[in-house]
N, C-alpha and C. Protein backbone atom coordinates (compact mmCIF):
# COMPACT_ATOMS: atom_id res chain seq x y z
N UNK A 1 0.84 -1.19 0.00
CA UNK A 1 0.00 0.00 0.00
C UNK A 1 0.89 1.25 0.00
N UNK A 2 0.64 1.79 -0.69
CA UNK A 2 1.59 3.49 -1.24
C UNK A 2 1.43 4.65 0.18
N UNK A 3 2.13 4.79 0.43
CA UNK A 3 1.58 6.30 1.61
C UNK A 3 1.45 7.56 0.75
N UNK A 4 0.48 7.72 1.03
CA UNK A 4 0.39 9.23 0.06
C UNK A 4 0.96 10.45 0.83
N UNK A 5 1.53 11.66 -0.42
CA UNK A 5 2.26 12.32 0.28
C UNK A 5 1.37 13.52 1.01
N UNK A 6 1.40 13.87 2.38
CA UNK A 6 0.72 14.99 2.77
C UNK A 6 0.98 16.03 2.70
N UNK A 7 0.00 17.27 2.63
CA UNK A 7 0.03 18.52 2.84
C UNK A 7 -0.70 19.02 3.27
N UNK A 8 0.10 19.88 4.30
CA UNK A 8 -0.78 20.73 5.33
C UNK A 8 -1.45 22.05 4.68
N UNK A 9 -2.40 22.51 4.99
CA UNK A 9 -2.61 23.48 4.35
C UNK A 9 -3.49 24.69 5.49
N UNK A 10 -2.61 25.93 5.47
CA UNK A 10 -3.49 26.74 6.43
C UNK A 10 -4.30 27.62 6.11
N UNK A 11 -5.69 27.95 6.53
CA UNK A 11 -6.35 28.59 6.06
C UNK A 11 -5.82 30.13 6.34
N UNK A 12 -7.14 31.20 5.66
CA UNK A 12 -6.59 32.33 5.89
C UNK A 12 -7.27 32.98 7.06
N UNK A 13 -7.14 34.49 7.26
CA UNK A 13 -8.22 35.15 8.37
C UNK A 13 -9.79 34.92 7.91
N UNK A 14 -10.66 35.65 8.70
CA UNK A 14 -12.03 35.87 8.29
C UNK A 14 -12.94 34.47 8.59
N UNK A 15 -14.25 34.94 8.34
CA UNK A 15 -15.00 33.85 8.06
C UNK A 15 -14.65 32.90 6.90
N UNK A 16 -14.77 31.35 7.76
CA UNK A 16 -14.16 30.19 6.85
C UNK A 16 -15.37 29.15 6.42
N UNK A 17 -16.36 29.73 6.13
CA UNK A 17 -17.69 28.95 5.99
C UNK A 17 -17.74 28.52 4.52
N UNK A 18 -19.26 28.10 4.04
CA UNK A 18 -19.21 27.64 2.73
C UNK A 18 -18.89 28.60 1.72
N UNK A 19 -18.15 28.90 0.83
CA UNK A 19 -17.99 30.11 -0.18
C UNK A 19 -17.38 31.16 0.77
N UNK A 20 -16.46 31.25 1.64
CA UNK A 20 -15.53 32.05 2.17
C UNK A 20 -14.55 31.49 2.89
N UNK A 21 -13.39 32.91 3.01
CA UNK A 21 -12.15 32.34 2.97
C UNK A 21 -11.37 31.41 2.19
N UNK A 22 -10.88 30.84 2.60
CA UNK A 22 -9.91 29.82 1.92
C UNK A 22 -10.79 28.54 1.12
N UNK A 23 -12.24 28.78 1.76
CA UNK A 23 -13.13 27.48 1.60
C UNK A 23 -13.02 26.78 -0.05
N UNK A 24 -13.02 27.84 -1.00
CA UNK A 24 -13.37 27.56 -2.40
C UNK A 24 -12.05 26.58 -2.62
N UNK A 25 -10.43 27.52 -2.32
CA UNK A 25 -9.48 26.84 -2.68
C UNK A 25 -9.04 25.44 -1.90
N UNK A 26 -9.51 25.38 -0.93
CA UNK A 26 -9.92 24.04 0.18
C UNK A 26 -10.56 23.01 -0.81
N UNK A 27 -12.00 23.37 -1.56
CA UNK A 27 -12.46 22.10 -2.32
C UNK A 27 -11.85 21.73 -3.21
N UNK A 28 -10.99 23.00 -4.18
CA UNK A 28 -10.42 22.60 -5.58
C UNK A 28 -9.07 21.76 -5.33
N UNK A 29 -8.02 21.95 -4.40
CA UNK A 29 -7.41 21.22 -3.80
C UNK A 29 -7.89 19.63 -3.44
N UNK A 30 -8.70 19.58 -3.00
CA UNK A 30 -9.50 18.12 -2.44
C UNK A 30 -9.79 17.68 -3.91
N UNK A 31 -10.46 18.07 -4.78
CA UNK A 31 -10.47 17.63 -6.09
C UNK A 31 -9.36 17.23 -6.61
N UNK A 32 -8.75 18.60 -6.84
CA UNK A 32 -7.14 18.10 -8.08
C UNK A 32 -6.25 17.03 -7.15
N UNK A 33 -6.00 17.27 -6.03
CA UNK A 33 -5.47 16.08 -5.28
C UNK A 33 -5.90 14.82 -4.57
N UNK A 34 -6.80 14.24 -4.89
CA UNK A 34 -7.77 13.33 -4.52
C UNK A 34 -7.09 12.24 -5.14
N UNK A 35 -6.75 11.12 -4.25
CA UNK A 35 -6.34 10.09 -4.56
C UNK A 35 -4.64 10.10 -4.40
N UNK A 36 -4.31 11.21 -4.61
CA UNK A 36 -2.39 10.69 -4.75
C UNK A 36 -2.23 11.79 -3.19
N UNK A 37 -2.48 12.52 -2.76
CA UNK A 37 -2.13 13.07 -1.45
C UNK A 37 -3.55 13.65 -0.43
N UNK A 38 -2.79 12.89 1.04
CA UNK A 38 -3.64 13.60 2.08
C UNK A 38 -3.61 14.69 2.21
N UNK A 39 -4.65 15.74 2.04
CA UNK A 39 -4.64 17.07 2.62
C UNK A 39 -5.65 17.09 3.37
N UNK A 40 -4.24 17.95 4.76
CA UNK A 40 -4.92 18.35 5.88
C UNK A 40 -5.13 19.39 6.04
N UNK A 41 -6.05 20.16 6.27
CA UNK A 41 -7.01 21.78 6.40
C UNK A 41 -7.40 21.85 7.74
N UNK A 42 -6.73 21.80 9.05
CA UNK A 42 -7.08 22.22 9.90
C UNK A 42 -8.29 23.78 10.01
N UNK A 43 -9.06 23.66 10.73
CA UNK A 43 -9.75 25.12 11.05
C UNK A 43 -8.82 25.36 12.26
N UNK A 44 -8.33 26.73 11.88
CA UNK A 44 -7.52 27.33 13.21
C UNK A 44 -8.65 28.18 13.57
N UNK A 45 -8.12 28.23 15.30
CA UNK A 45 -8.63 29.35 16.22
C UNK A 45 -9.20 30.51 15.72
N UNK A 46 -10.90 30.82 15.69
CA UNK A 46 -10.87 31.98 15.78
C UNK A 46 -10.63 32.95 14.69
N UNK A 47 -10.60 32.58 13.50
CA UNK A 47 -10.24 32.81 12.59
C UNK A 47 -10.45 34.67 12.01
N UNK A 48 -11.74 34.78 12.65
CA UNK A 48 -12.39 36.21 12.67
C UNK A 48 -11.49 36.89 13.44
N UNK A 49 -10.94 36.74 14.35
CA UNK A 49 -10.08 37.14 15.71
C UNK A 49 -8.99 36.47 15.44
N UNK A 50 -8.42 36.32 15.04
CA UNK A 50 -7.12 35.46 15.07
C UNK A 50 -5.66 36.30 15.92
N UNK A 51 -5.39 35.31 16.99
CA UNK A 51 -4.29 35.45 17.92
C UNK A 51 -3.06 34.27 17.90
N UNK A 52 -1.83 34.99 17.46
CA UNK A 52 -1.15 34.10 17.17
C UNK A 52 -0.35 32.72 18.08
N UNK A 53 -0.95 32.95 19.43
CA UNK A 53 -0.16 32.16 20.34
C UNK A 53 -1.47 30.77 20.27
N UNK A 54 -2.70 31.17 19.96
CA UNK A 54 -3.78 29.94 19.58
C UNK A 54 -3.63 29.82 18.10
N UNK A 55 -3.28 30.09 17.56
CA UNK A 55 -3.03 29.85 15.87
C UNK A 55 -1.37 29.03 15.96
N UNK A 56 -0.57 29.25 16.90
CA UNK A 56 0.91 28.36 17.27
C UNK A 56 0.41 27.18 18.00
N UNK A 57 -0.28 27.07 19.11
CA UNK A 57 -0.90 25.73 19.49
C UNK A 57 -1.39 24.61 18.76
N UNK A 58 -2.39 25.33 17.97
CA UNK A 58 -2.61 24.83 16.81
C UNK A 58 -1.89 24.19 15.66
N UNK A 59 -1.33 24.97 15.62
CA UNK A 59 0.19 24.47 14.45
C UNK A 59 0.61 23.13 15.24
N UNK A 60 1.06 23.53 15.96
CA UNK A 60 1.99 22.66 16.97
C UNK A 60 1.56 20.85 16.95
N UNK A 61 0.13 21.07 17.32
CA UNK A 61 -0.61 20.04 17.35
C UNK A 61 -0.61 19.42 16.05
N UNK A 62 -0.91 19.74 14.71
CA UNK A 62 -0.82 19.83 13.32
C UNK A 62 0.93 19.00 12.67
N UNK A 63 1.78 19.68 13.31
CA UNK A 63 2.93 19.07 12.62
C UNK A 63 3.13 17.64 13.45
N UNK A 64 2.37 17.52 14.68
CA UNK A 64 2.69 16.16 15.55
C UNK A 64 2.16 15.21 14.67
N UNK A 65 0.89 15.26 13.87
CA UNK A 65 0.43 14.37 12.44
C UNK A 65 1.56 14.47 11.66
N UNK A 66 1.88 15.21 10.95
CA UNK A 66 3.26 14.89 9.98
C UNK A 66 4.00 13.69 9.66
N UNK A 67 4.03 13.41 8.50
CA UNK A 67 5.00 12.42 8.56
C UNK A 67 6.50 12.77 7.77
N UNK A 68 7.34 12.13 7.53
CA UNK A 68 8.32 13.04 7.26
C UNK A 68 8.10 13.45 5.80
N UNK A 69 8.67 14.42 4.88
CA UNK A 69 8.48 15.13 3.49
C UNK A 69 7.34 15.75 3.38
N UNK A 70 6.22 16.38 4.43
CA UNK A 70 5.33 16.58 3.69
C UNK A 70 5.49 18.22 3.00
N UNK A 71 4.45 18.10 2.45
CA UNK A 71 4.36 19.71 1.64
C UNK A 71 3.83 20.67 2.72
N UNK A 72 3.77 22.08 2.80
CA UNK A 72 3.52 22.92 3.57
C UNK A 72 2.69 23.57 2.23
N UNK A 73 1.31 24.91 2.85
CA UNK A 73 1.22 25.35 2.34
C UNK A 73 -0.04 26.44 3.07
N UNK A 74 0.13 27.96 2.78
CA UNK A 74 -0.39 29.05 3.75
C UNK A 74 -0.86 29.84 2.40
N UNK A 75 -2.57 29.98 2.95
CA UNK A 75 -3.27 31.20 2.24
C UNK A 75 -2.97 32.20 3.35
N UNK A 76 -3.24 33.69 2.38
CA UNK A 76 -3.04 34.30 3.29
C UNK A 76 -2.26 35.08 4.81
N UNK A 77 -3.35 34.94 5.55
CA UNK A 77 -2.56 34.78 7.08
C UNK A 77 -2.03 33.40 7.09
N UNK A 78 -2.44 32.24 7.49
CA UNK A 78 -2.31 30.91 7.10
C UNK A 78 -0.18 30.93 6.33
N UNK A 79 -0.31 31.84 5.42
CA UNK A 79 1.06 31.32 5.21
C UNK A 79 1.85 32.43 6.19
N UNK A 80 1.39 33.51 6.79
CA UNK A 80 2.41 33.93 7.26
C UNK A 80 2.64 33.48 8.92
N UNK A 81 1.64 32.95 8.88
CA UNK A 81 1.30 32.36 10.25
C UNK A 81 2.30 30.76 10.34
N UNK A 82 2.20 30.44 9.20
CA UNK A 82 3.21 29.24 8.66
C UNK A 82 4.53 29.47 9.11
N UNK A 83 5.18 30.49 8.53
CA UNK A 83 6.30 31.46 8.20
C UNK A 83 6.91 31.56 9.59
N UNK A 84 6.29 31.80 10.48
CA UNK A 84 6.06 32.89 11.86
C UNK A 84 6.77 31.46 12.87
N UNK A 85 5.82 30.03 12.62
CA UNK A 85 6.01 29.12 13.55
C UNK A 85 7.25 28.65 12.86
N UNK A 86 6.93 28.15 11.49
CA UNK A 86 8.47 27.42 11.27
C UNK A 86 10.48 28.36 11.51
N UNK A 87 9.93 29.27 11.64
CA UNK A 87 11.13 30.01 11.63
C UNK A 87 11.25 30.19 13.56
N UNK A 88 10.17 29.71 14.43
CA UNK A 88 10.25 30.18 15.49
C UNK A 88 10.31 28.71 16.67
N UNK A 89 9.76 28.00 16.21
CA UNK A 89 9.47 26.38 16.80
C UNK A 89 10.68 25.39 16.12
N UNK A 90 10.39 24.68 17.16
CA UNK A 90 11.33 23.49 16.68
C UNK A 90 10.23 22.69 15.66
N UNK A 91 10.63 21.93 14.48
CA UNK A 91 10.07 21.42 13.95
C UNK A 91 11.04 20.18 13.20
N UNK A 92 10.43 19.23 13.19
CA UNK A 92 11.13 17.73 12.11
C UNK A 92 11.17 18.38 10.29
N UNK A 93 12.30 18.87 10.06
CA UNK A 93 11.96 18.64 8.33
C UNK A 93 12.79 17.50 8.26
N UNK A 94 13.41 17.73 6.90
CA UNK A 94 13.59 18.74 5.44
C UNK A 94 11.91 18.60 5.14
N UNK A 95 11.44 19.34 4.24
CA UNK A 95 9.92 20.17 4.10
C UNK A 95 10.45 20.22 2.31
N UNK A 96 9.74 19.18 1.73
CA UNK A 96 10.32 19.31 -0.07
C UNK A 96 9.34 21.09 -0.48
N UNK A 97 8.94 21.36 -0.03
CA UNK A 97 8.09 22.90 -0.35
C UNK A 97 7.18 23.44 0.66
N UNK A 98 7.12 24.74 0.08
CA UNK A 98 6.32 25.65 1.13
C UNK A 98 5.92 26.36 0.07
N UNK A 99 4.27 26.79 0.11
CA UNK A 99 3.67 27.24 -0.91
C UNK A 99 2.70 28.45 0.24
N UNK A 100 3.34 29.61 -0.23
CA UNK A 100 2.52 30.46 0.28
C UNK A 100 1.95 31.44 -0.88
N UNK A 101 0.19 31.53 -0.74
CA UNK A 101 -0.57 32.05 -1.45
C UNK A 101 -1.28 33.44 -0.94
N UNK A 102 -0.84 34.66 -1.57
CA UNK A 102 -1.20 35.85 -1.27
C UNK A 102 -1.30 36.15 -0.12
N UNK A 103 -0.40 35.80 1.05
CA UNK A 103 0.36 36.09 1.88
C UNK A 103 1.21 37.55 2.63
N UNK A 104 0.54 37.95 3.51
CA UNK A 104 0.74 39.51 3.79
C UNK A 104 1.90 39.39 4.65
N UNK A 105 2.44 40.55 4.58
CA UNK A 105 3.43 40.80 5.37
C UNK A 105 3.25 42.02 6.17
N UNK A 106 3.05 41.10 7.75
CA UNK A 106 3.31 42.13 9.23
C UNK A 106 3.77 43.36 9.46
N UNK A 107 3.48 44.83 9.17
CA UNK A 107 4.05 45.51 9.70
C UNK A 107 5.00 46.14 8.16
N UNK A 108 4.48 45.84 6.88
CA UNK A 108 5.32 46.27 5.88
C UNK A 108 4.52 47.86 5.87
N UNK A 109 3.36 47.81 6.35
CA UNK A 109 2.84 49.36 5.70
C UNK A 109 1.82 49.71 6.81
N UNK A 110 1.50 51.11 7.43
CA UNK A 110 0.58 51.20 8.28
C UNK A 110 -0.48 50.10 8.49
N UNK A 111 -1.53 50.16 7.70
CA UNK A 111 -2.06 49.09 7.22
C UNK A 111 -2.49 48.03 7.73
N UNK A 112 -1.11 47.71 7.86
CA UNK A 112 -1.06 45.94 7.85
C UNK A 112 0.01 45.91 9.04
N UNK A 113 -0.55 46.37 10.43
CA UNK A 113 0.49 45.90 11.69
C UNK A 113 -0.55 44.97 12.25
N UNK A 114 -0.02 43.91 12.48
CA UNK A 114 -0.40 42.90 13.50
C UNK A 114 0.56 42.10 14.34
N UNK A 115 1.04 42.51 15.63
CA UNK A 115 2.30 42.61 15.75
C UNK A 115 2.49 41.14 16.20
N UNK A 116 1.49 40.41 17.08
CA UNK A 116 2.24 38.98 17.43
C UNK A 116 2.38 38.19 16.01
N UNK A 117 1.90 38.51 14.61
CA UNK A 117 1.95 37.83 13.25
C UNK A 117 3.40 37.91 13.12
N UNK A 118 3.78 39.42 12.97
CA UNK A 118 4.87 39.98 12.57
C UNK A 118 6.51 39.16 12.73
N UNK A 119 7.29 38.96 11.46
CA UNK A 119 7.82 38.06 12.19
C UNK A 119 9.50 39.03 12.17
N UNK A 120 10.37 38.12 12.81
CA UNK A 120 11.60 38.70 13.28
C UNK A 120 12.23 39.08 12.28
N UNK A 121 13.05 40.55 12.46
CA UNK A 121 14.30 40.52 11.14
C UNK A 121 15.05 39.35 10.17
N UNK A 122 15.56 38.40 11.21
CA UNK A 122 16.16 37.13 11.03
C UNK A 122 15.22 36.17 10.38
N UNK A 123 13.93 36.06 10.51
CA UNK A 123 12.83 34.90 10.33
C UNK A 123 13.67 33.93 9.32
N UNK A 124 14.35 34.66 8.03
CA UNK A 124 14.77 33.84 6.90
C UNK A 124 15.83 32.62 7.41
N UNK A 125 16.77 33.07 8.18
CA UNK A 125 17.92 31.91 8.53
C UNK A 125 17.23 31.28 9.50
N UNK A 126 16.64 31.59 10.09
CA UNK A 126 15.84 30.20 10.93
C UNK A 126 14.99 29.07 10.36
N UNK A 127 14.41 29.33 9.32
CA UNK A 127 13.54 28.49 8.39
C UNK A 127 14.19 26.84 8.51
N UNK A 128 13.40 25.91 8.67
CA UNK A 128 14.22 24.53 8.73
C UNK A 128 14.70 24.23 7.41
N UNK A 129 15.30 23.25 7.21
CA UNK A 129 15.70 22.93 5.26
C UNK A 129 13.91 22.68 4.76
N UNK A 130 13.79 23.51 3.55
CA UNK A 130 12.94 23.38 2.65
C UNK A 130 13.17 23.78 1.18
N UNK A 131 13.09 22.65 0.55
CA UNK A 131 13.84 22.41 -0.85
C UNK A 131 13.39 23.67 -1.52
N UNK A 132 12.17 24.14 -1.66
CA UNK A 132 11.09 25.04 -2.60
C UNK A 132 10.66 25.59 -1.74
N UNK A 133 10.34 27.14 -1.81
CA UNK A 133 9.83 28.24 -1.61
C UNK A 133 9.19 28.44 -2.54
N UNK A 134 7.58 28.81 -2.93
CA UNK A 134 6.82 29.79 -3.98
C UNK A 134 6.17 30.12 -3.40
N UNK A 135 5.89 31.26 -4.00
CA UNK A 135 5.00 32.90 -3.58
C UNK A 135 3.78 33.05 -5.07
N UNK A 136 2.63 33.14 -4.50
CA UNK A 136 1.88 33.16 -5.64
C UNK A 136 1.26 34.24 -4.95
N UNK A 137 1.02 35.34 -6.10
CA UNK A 137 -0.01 36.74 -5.85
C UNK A 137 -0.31 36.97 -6.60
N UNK A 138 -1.71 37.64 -6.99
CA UNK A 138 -2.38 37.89 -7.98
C UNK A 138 -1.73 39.57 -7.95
N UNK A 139 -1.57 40.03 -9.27
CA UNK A 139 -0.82 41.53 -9.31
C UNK A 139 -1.95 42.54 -8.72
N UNK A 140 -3.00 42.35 -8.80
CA UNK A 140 -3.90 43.20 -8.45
C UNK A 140 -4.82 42.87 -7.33
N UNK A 141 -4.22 41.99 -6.19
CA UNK A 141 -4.99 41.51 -5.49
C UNK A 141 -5.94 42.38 -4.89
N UNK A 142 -6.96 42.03 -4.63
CA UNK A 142 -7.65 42.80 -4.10
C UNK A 142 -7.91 43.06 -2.66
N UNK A 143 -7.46 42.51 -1.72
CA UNK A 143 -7.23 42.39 -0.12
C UNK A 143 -5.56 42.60 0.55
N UNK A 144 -4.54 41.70 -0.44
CA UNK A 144 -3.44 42.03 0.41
C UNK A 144 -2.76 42.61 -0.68
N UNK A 145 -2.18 43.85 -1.20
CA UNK A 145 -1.42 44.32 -2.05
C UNK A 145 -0.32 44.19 -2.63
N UNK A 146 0.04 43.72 -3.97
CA UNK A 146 1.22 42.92 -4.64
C UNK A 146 2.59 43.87 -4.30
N UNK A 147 2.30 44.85 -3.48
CA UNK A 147 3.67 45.02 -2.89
C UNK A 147 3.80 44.38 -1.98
N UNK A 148 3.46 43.48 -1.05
CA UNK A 148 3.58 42.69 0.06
C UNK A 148 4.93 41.23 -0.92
N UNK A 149 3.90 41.08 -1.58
CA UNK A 149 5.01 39.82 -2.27
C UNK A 149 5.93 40.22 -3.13
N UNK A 150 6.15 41.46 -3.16
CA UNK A 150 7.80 42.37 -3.83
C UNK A 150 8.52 42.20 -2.58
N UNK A 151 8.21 42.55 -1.08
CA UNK A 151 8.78 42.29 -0.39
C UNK A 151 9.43 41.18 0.21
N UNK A 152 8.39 39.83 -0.21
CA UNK A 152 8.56 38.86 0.44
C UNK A 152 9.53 38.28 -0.75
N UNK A 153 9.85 38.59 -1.89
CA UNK A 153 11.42 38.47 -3.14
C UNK A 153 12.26 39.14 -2.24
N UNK A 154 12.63 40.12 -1.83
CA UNK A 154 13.49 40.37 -0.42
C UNK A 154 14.07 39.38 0.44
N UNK A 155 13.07 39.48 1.30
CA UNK A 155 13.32 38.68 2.26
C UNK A 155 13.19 36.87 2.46
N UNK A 156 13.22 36.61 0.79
CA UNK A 156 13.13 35.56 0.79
C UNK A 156 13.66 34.92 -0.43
N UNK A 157 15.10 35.57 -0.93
CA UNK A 157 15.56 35.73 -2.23
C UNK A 157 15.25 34.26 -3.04
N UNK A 158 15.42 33.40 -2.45
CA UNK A 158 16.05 32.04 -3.47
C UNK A 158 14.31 31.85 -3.43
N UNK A 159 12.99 32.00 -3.37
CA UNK A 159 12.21 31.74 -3.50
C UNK A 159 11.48 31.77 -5.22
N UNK A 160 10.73 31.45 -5.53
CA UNK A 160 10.61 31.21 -6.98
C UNK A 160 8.85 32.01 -6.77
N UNK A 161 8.76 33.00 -7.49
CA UNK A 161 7.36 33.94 -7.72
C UNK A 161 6.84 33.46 -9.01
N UNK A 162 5.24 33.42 -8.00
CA UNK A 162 4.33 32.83 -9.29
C UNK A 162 3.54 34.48 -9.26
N UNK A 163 3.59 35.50 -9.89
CA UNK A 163 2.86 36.57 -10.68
C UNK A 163 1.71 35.92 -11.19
N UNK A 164 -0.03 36.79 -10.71
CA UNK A 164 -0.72 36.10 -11.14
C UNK A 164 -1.71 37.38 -11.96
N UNK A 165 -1.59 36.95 -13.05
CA UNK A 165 -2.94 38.05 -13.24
C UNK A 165 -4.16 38.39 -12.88
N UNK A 166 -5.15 39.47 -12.79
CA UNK A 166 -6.09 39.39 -12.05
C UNK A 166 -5.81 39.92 -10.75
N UNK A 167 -7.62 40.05 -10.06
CA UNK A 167 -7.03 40.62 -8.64
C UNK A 167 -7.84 39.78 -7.65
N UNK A 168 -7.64 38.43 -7.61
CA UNK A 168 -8.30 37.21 -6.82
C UNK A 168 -7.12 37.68 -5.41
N UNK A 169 -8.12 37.22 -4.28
CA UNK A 169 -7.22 36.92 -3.18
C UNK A 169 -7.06 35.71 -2.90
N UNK A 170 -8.57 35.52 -3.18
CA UNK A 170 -9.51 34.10 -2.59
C UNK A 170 -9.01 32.98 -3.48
N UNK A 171 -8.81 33.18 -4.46
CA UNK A 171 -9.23 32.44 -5.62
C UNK A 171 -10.23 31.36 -5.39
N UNK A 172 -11.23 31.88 -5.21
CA UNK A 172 -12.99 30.94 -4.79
C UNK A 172 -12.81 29.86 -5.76
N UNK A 173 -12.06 29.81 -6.68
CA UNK A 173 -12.27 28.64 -7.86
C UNK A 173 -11.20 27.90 -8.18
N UNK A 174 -10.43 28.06 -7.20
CA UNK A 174 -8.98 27.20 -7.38
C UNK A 174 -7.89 28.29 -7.90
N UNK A 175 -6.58 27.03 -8.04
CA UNK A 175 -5.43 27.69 -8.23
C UNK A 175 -4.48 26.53 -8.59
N UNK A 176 -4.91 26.35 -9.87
CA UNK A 176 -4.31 25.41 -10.87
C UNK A 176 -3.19 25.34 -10.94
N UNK A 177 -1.88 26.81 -10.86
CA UNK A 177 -0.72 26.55 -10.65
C UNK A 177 -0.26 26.34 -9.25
N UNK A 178 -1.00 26.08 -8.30
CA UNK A 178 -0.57 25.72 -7.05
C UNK A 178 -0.73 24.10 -6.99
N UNK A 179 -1.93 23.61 -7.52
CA UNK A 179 -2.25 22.14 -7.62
C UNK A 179 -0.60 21.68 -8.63
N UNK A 180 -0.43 22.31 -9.82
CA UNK A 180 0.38 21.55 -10.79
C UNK A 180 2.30 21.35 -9.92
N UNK A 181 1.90 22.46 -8.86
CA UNK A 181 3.46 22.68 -8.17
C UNK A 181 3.29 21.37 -7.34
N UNK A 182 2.30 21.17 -6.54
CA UNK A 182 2.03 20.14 -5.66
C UNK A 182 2.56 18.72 -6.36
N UNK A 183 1.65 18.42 -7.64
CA UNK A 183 2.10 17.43 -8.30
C UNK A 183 3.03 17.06 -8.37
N UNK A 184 3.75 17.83 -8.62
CA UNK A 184 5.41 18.14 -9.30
C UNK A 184 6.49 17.47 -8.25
N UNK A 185 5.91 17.69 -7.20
CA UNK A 185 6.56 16.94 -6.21
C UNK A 185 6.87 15.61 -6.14
């Protein structure tokens, strides 16, 4: 019997009900990957309210399922919330990828301070070994602004940017080049 390969996947802020949040890209995922990998979609804490020391518990609990290689992957808050624990917790890799999708960054612009999110100067050299880094943003997003992921080419040089046209945050209908990266694995 084959073990299929897992991936975690974190949702974003807001309401996570039917047709919101992360929900749409949650089913298309379960579709395109159905049959060759487990994906796990925890509901984190609170999601409307989200506090990062119950969104780290959470995690915490989450990588104790793990088995070794799996894929990582953060909408949103969800990836920076990703970002935040793996660079801050002890964790088991090597991690063959980390797929963070329109993904804000803490404290880059009035805006957008949320300070327990926010992660350290250093965050980058702490990261455990992970083969792949991608950054997918729609150029015109419409919630977190495609200067957030100019920044995160910064601070995250060797990472590989997926530029997306359009101004989806959500992408309510999937995200075909995130499924085909998964594969690829």
């Amino acid at each position: 019997m084959e073990v299929k390969k897992q991936v975690l996947f974190i949702h974003s802020a807001g309401p996570q009900g039917f047709n919101q949040g992360s929900s749409g890209l949650i089913r298309f995922l379960e579709k395109e990957l159905d049959g060759d990998f487990e994906l796990l979609y925890p509901e984190m804490p609170d999601p409307e309210n989200p506090v990062y020391t119950d969104w780290k518990d959470q995690l915490a609990v989450e990588f104790t399922k793990l088995r070794g290689g799996a894929i990582l992957a953060g909408h949103s808050l969800g990836g920076s919330a990703l970002l935040k624990f793996l660079s801050e917790e002890p964790v088991k890799g090597p991690f063959p990828a980390l797929f963070l999708v329109a993904s804000p960054v803490w404290g880059l612009e009035k805006d957008w301070k949320k300070e327990d999110f926010t992660l350290t100067d250093d965050f980058a050299t702490k990261l455990p070994e992970i083969s792949r880094i991608v950054l997918f943003h729609s150029t015109g997003d419409n919630i977190v602004p495609y200067t957030h992921l100019e920044k995160y080419t910064e601070l995250l040089p060797s990472a590989a940017v997926k530029s997306l046209l359009g101004d989806s945050h959500l992408f309510e209908k999937g995200l075909k080049e995130l499924s085909e990266e998964m594969k690829s694995l």
